[in-house]
N, C-alpha and C. Protein backbone atom coordinates (compact mmCIF):
# COMPACT_ATOMS: atom_id res chain seq x y z
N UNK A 1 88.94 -11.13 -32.26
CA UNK A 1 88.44 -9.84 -31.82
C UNK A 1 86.93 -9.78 -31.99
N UNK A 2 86.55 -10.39 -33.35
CA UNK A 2 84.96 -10.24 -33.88
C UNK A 2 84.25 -11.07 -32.78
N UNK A 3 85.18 -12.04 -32.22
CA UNK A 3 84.54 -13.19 -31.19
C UNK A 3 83.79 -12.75 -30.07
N UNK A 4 85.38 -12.31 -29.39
CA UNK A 4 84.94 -11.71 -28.29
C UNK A 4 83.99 -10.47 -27.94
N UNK A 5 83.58 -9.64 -28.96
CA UNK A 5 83.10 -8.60 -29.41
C UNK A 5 81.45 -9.52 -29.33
N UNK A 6 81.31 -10.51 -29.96
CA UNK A 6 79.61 -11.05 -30.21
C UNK A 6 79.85 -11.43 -28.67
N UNK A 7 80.63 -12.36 -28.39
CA UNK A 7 80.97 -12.88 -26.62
C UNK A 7 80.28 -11.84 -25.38
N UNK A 8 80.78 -10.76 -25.53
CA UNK A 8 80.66 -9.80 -24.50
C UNK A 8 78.92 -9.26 -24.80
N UNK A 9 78.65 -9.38 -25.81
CA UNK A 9 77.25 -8.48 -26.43
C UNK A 9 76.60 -9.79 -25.84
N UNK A 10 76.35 -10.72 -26.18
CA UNK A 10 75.70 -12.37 -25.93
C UNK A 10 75.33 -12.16 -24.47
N UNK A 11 76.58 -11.95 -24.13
CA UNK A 11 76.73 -12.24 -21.66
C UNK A 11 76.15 -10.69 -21.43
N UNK A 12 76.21 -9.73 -22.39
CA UNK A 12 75.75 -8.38 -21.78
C UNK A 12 73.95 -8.69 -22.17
N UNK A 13 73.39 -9.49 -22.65
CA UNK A 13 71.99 -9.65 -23.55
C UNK A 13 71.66 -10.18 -22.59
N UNK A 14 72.43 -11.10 -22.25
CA UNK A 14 71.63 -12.36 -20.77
C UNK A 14 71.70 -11.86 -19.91
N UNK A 15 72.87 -10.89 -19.28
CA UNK A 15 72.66 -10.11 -18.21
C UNK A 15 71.51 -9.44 -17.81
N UNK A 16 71.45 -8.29 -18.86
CA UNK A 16 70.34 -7.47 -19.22
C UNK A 16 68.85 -8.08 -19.20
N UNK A 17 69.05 -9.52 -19.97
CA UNK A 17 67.95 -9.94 -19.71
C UNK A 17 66.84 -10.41 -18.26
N UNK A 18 67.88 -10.90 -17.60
CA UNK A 18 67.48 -11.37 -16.41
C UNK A 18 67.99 -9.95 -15.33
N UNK A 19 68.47 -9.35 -15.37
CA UNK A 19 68.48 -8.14 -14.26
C UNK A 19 67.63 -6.90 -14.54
N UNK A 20 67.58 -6.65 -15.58
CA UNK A 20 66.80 -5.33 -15.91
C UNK A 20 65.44 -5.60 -14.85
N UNK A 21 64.81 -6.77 -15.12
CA UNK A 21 63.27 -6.84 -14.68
C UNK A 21 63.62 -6.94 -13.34
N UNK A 22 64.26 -7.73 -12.32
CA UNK A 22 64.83 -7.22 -11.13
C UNK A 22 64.61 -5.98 -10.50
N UNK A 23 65.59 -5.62 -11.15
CA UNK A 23 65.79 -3.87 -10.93
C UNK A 23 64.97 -3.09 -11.26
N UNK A 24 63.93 -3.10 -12.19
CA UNK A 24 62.88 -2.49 -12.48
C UNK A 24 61.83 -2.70 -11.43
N UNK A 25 61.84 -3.78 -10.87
CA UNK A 25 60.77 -4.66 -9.51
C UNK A 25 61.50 -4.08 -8.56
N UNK A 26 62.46 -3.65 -8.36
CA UNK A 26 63.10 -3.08 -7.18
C UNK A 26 62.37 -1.76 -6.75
N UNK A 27 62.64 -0.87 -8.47
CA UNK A 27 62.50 0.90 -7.95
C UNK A 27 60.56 0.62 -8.45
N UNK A 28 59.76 -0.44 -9.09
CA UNK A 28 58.99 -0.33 -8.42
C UNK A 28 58.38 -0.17 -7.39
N UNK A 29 58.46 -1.51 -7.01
CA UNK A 29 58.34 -1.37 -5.11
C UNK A 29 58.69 -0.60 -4.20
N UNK A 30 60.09 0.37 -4.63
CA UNK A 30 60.18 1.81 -4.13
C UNK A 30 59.35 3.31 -4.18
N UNK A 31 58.60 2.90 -5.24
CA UNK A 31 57.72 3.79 -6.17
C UNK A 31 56.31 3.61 -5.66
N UNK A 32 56.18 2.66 -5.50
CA UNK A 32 54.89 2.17 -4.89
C UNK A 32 54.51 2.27 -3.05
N UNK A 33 55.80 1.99 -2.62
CA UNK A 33 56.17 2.32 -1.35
C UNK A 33 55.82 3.65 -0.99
N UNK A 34 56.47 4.81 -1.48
CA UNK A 34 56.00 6.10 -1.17
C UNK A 34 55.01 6.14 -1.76
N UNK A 35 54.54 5.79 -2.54
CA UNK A 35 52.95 6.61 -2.74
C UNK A 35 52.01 6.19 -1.47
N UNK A 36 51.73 4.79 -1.40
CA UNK A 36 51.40 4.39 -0.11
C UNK A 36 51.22 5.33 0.96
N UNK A 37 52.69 5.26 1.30
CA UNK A 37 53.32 6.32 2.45
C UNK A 37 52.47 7.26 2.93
N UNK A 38 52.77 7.95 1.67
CA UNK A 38 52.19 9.23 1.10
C UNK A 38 50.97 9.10 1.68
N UNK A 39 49.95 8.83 0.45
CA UNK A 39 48.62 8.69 1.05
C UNK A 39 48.00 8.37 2.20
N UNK A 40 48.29 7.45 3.15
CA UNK A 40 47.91 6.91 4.26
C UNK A 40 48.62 8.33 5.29
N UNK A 41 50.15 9.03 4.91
CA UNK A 41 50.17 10.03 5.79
C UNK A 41 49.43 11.40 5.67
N UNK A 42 48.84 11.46 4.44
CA UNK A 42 48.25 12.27 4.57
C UNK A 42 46.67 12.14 4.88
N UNK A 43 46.03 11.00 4.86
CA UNK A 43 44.67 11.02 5.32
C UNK A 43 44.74 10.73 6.62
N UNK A 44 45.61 9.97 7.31
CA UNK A 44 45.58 10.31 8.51
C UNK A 44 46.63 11.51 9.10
N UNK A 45 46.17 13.02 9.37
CA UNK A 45 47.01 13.90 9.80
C UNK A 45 47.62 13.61 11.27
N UNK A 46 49.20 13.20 11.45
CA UNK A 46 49.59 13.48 12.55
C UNK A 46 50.05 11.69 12.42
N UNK A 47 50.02 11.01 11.53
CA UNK A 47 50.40 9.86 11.93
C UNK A 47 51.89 9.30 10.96
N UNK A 48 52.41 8.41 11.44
CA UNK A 48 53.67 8.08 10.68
C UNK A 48 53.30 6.92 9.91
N UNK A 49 53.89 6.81 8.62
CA UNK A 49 53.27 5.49 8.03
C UNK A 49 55.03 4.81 7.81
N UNK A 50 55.38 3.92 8.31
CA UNK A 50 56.10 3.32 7.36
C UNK A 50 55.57 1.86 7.11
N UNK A 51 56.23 1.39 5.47
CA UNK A 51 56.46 0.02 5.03
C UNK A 51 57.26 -0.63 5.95
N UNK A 52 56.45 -2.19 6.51
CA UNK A 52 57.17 -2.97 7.27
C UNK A 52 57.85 -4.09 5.82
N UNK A 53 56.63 -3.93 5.12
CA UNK A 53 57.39 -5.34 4.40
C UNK A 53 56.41 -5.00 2.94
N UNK A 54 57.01 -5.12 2.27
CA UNK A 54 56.43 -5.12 0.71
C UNK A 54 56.82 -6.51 -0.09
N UNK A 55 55.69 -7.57 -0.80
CA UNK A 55 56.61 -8.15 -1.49
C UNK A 55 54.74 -8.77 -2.87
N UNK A 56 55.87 -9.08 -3.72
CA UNK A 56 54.76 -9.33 -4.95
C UNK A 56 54.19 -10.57 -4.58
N UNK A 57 52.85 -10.50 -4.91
CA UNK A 57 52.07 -11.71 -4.40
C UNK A 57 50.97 -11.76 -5.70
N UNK A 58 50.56 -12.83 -6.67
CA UNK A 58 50.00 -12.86 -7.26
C UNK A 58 49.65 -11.78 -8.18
N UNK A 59 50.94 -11.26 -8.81
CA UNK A 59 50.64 -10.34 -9.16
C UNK A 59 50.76 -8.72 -8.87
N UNK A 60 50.71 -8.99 -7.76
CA UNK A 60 49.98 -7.08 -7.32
C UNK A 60 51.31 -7.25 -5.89
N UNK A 61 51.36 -6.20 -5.38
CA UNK A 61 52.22 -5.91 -4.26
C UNK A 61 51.28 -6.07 -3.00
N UNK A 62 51.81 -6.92 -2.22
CA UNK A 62 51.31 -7.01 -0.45
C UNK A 62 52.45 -6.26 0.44
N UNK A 63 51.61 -5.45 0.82
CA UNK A 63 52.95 -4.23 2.01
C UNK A 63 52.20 -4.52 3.28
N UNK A 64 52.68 -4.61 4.57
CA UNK A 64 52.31 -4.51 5.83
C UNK A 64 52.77 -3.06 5.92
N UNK A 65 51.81 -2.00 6.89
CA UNK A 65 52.19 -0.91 6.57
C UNK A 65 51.71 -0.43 8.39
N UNK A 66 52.87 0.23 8.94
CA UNK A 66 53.09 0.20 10.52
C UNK A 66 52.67 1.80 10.65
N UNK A 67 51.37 1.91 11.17
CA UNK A 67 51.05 3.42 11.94
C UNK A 67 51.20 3.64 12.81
N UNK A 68 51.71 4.95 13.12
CA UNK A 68 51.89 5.41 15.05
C UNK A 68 51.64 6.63 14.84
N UNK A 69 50.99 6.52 16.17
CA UNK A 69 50.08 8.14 16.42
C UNK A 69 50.52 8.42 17.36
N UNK A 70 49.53 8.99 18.23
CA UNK A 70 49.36 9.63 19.69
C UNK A 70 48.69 8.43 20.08
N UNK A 71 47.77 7.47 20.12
CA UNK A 71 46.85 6.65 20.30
C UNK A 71 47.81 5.46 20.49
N UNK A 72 48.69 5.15 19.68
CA UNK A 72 49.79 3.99 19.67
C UNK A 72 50.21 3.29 18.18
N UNK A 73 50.35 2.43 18.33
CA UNK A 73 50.91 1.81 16.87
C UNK A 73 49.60 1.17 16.50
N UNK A 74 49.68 0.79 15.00
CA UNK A 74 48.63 -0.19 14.38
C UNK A 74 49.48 -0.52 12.99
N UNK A 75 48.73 -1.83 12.81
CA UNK A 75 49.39 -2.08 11.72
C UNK A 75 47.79 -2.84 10.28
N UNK A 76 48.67 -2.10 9.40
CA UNK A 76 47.48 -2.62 7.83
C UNK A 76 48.07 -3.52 7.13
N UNK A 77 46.89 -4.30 5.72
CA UNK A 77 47.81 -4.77 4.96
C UNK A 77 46.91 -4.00 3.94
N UNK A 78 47.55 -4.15 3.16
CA UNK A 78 47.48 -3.33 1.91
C UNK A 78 47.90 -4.22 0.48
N UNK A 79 47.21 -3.80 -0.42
CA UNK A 79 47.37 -4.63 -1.84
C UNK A 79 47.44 -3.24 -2.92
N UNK A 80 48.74 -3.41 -3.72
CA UNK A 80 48.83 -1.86 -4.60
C UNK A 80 48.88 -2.98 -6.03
N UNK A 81 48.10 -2.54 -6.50
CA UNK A 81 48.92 -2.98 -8.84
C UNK A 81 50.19 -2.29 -8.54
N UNK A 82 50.95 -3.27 -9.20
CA UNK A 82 52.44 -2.82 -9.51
C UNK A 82 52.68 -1.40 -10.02
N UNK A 83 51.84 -0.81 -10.98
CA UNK A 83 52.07 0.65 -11.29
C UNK A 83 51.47 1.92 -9.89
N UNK A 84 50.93 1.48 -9.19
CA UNK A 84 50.60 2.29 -7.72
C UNK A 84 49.45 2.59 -8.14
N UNK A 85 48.50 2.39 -8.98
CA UNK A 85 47.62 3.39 -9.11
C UNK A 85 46.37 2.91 -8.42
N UNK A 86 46.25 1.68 -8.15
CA UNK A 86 44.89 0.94 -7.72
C UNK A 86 44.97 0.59 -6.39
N UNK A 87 44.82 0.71 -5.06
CA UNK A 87 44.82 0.01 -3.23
C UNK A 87 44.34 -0.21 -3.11
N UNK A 88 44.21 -1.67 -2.88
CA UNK A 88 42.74 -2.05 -1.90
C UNK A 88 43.26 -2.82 -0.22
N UNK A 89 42.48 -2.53 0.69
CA UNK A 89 42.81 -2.84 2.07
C UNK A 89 42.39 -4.71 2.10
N UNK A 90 41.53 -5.13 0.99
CA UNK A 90 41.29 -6.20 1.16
C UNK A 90 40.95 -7.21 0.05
N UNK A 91 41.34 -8.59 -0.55
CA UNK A 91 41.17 -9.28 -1.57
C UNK A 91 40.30 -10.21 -1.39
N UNK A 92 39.76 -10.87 -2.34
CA UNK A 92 39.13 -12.16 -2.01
C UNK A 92 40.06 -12.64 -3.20
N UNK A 93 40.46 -13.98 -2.75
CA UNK A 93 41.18 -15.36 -3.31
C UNK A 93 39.93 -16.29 -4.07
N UNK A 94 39.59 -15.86 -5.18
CA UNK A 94 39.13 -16.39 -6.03
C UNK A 94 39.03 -18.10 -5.92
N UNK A 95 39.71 -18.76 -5.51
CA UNK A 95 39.69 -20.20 -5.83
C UNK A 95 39.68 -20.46 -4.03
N UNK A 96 39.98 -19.75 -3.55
CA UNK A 96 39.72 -20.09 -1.49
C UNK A 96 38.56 -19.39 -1.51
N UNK A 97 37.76 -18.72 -1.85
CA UNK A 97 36.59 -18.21 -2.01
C UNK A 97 35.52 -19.31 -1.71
N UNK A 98 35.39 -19.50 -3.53
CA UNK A 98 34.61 -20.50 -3.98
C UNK A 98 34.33 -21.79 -3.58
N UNK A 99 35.95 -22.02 -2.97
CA UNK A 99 35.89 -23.68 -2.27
C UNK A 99 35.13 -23.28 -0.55
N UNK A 100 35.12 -22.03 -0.32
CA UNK A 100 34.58 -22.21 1.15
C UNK A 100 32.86 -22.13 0.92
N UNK A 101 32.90 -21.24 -0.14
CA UNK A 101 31.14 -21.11 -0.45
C UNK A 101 30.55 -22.79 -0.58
N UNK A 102 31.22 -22.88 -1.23
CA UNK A 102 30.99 -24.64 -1.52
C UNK A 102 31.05 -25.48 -0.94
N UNK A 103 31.82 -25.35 0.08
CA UNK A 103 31.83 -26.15 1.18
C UNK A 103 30.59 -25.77 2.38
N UNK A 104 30.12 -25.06 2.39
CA UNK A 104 29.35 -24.18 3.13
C UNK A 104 27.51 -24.51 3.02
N UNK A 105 28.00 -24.12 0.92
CA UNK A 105 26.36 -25.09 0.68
C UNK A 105 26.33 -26.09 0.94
N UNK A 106 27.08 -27.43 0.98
CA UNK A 106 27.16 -28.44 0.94
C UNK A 106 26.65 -28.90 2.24
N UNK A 107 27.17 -28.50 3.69
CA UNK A 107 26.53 -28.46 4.84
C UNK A 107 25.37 -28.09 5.05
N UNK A 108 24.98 -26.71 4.80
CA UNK A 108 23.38 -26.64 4.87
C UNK A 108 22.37 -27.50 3.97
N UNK A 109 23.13 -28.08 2.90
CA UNK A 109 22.02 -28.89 2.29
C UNK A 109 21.92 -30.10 2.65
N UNK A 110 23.12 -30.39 3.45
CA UNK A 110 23.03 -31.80 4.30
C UNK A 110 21.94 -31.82 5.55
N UNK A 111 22.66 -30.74 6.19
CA UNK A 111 21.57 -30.49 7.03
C UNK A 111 19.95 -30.21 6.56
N UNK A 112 19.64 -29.83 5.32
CA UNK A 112 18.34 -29.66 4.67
C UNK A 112 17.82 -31.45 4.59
N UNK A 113 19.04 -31.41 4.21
CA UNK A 113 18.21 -33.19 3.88
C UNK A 113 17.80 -33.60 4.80
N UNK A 114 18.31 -33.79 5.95
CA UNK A 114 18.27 -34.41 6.99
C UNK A 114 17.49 -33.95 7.94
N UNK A 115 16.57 -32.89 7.44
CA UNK A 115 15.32 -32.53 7.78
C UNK A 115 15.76 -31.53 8.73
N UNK A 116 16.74 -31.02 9.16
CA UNK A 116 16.72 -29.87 9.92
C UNK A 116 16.44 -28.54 9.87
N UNK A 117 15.62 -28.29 10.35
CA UNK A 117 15.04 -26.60 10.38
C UNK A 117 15.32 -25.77 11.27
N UNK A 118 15.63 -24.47 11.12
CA UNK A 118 15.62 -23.25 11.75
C UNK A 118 14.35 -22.31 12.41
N UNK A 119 13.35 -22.30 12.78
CA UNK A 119 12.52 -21.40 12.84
C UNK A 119 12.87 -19.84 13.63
N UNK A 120 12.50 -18.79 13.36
CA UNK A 120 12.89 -18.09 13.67
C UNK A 120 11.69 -17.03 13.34
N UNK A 121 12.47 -15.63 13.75
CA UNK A 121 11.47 -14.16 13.05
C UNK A 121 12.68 -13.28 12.12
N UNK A 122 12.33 -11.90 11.61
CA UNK A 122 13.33 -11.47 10.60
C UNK A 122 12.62 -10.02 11.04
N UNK A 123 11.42 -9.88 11.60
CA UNK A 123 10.92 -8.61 12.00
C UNK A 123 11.23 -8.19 13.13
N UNK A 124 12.16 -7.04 13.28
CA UNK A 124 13.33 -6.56 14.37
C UNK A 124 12.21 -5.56 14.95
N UNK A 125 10.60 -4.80 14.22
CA UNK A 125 9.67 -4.65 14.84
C UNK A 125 8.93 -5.20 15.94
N UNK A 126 8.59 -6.10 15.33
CA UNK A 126 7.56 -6.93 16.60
C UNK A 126 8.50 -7.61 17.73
N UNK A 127 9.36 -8.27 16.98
CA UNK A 127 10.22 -9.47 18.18
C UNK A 127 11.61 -9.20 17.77
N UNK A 128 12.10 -7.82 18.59
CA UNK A 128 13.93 -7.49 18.15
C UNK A 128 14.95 -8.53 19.00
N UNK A 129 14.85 -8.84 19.82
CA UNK A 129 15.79 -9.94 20.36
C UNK A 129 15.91 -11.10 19.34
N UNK A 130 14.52 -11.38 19.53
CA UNK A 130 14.04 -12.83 18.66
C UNK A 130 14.58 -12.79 17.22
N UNK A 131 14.63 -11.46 16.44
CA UNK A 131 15.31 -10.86 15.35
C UNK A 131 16.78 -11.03 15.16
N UNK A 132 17.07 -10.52 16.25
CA UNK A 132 19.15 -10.64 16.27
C UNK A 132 19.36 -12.07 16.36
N UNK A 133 18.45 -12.25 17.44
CA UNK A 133 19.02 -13.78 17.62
C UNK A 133 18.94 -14.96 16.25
N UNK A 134 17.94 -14.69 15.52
CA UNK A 134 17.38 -15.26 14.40
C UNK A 134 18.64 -14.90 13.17
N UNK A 135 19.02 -13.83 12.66
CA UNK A 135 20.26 -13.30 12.46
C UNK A 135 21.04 -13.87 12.24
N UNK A 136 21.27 -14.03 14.12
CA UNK A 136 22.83 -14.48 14.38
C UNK A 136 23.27 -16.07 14.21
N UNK A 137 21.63 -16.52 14.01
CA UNK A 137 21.81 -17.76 13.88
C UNK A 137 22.03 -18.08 12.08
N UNK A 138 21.46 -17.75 11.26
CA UNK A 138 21.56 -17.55 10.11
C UNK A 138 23.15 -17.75 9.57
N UNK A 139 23.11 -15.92 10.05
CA UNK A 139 24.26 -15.68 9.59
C UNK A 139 25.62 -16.99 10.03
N UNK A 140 25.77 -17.67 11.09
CA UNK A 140 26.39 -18.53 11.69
C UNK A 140 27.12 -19.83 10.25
N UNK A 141 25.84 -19.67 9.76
CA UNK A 141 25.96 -20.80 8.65
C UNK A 141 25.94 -20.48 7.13
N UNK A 142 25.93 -18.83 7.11
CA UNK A 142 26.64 -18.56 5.76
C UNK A 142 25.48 -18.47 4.78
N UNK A 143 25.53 -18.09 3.67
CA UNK A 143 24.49 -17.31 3.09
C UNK A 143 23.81 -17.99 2.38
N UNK A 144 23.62 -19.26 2.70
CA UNK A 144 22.77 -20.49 1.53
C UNK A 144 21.73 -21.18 3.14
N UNK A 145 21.78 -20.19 4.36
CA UNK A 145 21.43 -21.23 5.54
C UNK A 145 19.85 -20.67 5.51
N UNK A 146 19.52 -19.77 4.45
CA UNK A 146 17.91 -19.16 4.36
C UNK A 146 16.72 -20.53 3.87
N UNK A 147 18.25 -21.26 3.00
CA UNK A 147 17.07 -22.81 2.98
C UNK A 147 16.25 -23.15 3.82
N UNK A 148 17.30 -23.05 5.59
CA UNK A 148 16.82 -24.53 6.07
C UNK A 148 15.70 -23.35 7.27
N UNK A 149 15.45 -21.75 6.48
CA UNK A 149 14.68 -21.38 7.48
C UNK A 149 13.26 -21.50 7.74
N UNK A 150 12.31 -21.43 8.24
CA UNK A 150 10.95 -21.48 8.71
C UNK A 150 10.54 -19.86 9.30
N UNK A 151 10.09 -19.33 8.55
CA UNK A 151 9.35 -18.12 8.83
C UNK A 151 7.89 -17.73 10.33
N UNK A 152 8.56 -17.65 11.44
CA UNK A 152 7.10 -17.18 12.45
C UNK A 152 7.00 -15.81 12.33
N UNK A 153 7.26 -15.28 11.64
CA UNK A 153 6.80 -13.41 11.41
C UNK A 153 5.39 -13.71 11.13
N UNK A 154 4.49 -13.03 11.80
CA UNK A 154 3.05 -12.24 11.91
C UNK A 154 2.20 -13.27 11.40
N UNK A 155 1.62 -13.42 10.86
CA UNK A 155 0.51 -14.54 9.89
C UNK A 155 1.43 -16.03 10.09
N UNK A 156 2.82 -15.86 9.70
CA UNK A 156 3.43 -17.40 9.84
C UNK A 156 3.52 -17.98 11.25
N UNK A 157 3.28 -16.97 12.28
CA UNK A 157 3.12 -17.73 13.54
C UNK A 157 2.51 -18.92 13.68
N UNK A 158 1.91 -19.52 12.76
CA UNK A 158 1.16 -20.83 13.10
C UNK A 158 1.91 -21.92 12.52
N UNK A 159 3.53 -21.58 11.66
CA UNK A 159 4.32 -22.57 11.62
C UNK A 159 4.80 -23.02 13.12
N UNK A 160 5.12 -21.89 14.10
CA UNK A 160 6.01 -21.94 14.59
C UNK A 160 5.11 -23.15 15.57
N UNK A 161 3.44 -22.52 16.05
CA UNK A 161 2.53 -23.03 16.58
C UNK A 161 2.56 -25.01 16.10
N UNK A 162 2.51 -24.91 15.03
CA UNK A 162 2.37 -26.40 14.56
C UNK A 162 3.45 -27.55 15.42
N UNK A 163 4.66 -26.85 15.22
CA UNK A 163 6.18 -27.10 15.83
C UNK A 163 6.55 -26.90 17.02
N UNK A 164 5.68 -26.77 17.62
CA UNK A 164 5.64 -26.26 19.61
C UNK A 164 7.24 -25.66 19.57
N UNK A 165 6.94 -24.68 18.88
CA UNK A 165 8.44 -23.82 19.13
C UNK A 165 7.89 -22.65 19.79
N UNK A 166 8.22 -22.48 20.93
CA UNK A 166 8.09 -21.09 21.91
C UNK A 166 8.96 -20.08 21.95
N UNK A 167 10.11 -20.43 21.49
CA UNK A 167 11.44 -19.60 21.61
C UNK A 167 12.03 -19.65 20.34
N UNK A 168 12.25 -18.29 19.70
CA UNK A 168 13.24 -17.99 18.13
C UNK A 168 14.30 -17.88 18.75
N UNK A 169 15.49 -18.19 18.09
CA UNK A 169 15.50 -18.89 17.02
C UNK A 169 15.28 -20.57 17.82
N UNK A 170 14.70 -21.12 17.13
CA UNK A 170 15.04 -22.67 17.41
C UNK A 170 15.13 -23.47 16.28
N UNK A 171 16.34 -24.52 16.53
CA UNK A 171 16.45 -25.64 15.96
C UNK A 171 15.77 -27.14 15.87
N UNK A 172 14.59 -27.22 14.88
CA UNK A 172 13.96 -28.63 15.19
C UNK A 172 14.60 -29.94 14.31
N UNK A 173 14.92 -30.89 14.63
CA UNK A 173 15.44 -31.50 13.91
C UNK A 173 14.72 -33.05 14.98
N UNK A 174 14.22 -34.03 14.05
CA UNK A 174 13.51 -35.04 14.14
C UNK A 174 12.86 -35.47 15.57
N UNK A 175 11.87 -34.33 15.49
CA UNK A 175 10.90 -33.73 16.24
C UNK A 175 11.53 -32.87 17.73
N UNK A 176 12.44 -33.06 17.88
CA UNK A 176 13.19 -32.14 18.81
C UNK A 176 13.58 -30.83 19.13
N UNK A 177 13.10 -30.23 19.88
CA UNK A 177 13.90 -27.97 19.77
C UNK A 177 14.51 -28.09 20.50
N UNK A 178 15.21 -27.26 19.73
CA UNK A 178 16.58 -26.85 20.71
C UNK A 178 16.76 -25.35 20.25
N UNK A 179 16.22 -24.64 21.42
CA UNK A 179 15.82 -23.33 21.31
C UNK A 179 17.47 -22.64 21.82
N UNK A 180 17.34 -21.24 21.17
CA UNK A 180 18.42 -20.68 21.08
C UNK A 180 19.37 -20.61 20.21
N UNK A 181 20.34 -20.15 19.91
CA UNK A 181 21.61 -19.53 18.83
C UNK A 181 22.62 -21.48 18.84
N UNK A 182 22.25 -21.53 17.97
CA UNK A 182 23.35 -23.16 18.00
C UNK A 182 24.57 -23.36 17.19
N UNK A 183 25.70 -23.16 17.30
CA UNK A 183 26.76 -23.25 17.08
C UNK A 183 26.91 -24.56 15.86
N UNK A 184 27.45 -24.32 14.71
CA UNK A 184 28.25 -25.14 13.71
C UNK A 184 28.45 -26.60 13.84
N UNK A 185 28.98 -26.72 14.68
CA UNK A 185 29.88 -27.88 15.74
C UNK A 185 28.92 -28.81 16.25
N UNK A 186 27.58 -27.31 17.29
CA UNK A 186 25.87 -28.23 17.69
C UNK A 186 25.52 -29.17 16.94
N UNK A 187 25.54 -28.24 15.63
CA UNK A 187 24.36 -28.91 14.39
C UNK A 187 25.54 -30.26 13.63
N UNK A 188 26.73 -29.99 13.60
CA UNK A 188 27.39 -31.02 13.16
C UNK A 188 26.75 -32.41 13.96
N UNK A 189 27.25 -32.20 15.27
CA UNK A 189 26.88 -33.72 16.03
C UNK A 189 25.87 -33.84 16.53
N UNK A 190 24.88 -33.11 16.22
CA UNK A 190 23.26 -33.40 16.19
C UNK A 190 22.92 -34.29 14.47
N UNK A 191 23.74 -33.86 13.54
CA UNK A 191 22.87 -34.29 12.43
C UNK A 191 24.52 -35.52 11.59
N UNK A 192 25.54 -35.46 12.16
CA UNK A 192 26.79 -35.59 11.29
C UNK A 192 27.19 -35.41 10.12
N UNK A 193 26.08 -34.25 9.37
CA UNK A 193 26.86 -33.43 8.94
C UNK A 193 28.70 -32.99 8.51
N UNK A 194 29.11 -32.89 8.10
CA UNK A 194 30.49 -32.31 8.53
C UNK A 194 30.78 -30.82 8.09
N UNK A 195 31.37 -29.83 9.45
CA UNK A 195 31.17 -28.85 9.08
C UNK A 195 32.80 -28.42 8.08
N UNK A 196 32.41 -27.69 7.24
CA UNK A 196 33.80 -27.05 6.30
C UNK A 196 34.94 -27.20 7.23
N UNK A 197 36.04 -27.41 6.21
CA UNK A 197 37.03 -26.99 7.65
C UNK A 197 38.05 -25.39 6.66
């Protein structure tokens, strides 16, 4: 009797052990679900929110979350802490982060080595095309690509002069321009480089 008595307490301990947290992850995610809901229906007035899909991801809850209006459907993702109290619409992956930053310097400094330059302007005053375009070229190569730039704003015009560059943005690379916005891929098989993948 004393046996079966520890027997049943033992299989009710292991039960308990492994289902409670289950089930507790269950009426979380239920808990977390409507608040969601909630919030997103009430900042947008007039729209329906439901959960397409909720599931734990590193931690924290990932919900796809399906709006319909008058306008039509849309869909979010969403990141809640397991207790609901924290949302954010967007994460950065800490270790996919870092490896793309890194991969990123690593190209522009190849390309630095290898003597390739950018010249360009940054004054959306004097020369605004020449500005965006300068920008867009920049920006193209990620936030370490200010190395490989060459300044023709106002007084530095006589870099650009030295470099028979007529047109911002341009790319000089072993004595050659190649004027205009140049694509990743350009500068890869101009210099072989390899760009991140």
């Amino acid at each position: 009797m004393l046996s079966s008595f520890i027997l049943a307490l033992v299989i009710g301990f292991v039960i308990g052990y492994w289902l409670v947290p289950y089930f507790n992850t269950l009426s979380s995610e239920k808990v977390v679900s409507e608040k969601v809901k909630t919030l997103y229906e009430l900042a947008n007035p007039g729209t329906k929110i439901t959960v397409e899909s909720i599931k734990e991801r590193d931690g924290i809850f990932h919900l796809i979350l399906k709006a319909q209006s008058v306008t039509g459907v849309s869909y979010r993702e969403v990141f809640v802490t397991k207790d609901g109290k924290l949302l954010t619409e967007g994460v950065i992956y800490v270790e996919n982060s870092t490896r793309s930053i890194k991969a990123f310097k690593e190209f522009v400094d190849c390309l630095y080595d290898k003597g390739l330059r950018i010249y360009g302007v940054l004054n959306r005053t004097q020369n605004p095309q020449g500005a965006v375009a300068t920008y867009l070229q920049l920006n193209l190569l990620g936030r370490y690509s200010g190395k490989l730039f060459v300044d023709c704003d106002g007084l530095n015009v006589v870099n650009c002069i030295k470099a028979n560059v007529t047109q911002v943005p341009s790319v000089v690379y072993k004595g050659k321009i190649y004027s205009g916005v140049k694509t990743a891929s350009f500068l890869e098989s101009l210099t072989g480089c390899k760009i991140p993948l």
